[in-house]
Protein backbone atom coordinates (compact mmCIF):
# COMPACT_ATOMS: atom_id res chain seq x y z
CA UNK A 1 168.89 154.63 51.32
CA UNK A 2 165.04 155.19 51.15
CA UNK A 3 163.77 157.36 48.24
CA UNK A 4 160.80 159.00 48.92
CA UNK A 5 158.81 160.27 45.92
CA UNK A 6 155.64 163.14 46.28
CA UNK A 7 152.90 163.82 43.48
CA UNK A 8 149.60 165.52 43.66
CA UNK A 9 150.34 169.56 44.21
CA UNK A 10 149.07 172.07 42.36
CA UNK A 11 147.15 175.37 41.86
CA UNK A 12 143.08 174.99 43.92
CA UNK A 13 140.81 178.12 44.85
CA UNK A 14 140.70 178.58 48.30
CA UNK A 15 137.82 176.06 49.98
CA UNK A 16 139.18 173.31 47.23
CA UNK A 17 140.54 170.11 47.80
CA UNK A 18 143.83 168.35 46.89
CA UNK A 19 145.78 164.85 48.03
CA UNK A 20 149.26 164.92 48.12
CA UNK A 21 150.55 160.96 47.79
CA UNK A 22 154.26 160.13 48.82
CA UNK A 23 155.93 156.90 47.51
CA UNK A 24 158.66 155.55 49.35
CA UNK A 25 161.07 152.79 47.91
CA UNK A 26 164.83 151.03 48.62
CA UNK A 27 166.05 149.86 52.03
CA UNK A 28 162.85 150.80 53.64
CA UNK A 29 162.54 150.21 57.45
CA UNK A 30 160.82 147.44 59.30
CA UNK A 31 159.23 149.88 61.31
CA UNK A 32 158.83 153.52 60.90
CA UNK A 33 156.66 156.30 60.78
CA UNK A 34 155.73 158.92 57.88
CA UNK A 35 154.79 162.62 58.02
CA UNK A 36 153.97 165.59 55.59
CA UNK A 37 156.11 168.92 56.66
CA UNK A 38 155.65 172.11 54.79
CA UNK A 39 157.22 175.37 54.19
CA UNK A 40 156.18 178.65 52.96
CA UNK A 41 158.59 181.21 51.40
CA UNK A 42 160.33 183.16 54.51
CA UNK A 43 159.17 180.58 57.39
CA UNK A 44 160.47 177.65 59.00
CA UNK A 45 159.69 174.32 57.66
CA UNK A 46 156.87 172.58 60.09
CA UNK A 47 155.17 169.65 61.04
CA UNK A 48 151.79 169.13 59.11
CA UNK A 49 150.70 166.09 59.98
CA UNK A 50 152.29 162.20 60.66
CA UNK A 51 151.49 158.76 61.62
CA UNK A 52 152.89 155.79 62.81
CA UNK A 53 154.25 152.21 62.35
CA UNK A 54 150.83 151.30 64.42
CA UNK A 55 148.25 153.84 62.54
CA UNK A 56 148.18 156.75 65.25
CA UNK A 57 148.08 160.17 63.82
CA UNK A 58 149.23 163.65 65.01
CA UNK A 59 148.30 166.87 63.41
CA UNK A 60 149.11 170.77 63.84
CA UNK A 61 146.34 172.54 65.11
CA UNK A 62 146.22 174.71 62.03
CA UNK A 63 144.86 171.79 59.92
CA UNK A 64 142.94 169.75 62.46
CA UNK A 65 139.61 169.09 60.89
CA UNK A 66 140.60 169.59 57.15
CA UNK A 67 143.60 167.52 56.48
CA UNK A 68 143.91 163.92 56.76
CA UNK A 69 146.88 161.65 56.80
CA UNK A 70 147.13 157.83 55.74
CA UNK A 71 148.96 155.26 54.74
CA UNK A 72 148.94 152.25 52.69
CA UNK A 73 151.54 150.31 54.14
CA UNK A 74 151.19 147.18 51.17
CA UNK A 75 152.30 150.22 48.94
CA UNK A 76 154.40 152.35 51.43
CA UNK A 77 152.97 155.31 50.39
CA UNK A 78 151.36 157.83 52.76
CA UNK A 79 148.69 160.33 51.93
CA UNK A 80 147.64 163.71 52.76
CA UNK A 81 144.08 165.23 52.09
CA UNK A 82 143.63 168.31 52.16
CA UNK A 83 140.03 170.18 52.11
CA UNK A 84 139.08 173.42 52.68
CA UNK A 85 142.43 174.57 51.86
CA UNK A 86 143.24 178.37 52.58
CA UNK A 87 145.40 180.70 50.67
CA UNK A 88 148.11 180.33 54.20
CA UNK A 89 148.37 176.75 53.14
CA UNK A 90 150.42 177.84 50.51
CA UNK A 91 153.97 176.25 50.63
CA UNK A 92 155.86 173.41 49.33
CA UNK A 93 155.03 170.21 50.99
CA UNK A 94 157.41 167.63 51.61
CA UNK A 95 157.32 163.69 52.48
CA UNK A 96 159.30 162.51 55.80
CA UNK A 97 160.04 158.81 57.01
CA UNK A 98 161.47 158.11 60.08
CA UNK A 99 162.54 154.74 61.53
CA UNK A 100 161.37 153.91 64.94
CA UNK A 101 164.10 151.92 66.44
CA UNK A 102 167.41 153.47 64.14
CA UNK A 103 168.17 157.40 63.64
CA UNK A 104 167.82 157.30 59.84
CA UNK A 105 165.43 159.73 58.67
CA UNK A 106 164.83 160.80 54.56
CA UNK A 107 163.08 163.49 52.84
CA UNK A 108 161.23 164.02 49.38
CA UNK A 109 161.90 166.97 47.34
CA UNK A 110 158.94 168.56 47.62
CA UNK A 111 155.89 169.37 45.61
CA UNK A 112 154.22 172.98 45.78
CA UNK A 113 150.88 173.66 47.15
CA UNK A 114 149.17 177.04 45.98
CA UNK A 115 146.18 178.10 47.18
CA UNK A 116 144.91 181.06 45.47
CA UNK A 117 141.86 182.64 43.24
């Protein structure tokens, strides 16, 4: 089992800034890559951003240019900054890991986003 643990959302005016941070812990995976999903009341859950095992990064075009994803792989933990946000960036974020070689995938519970004045 991996846990997967996500801290840093909040209430920010729109054009603020936030970083979401997602700890993961237990049987991690040699290899694997991590990702930050969100969903907004009434919608389908969808991809935000991700990156690999090897550092390569793939965002939705709706963030391209104001969100960034990372990772600090000594700490498994992957980050998300966020800039500029907009009130339609309102949801609840959530964590993903995937392994790359093994279908095992885990999610984190959450943490809401609210952009708003």
């Amino acid at each position: 089992q991996v846990q997967l643990v996500e801290s840093g959302g909040g209430l920010v005016q729109p054009g603020g800034s936030l970083r979401l941070s997602c700890a993961a812990s237990g049987s991690i995976f040699s290899d694997y890559a991590m990702g930050w999903y969100r969903q907004a009341p009434g919608k389908q859950r969808e991809l935000v951003a991700s990156i690999t095992n090897g550092g390569i990064t793939n965002y939705a075009d709706f963030v391209k240019g104001r969100f960034t994803i990372s990772r600090a792989y000594a700490k498994n933990t992957v980050y998300l900054q966020m800039n500029s946000l907009k009130p339609e960036d309102t949801a609840v974020y959530y964590c993903n890991t995937k392994a790359t070689y093994v279908p095992a995938e885990y999610w984190g519970q959450g943490t809401q986003v609210t952009v708003s004045s």
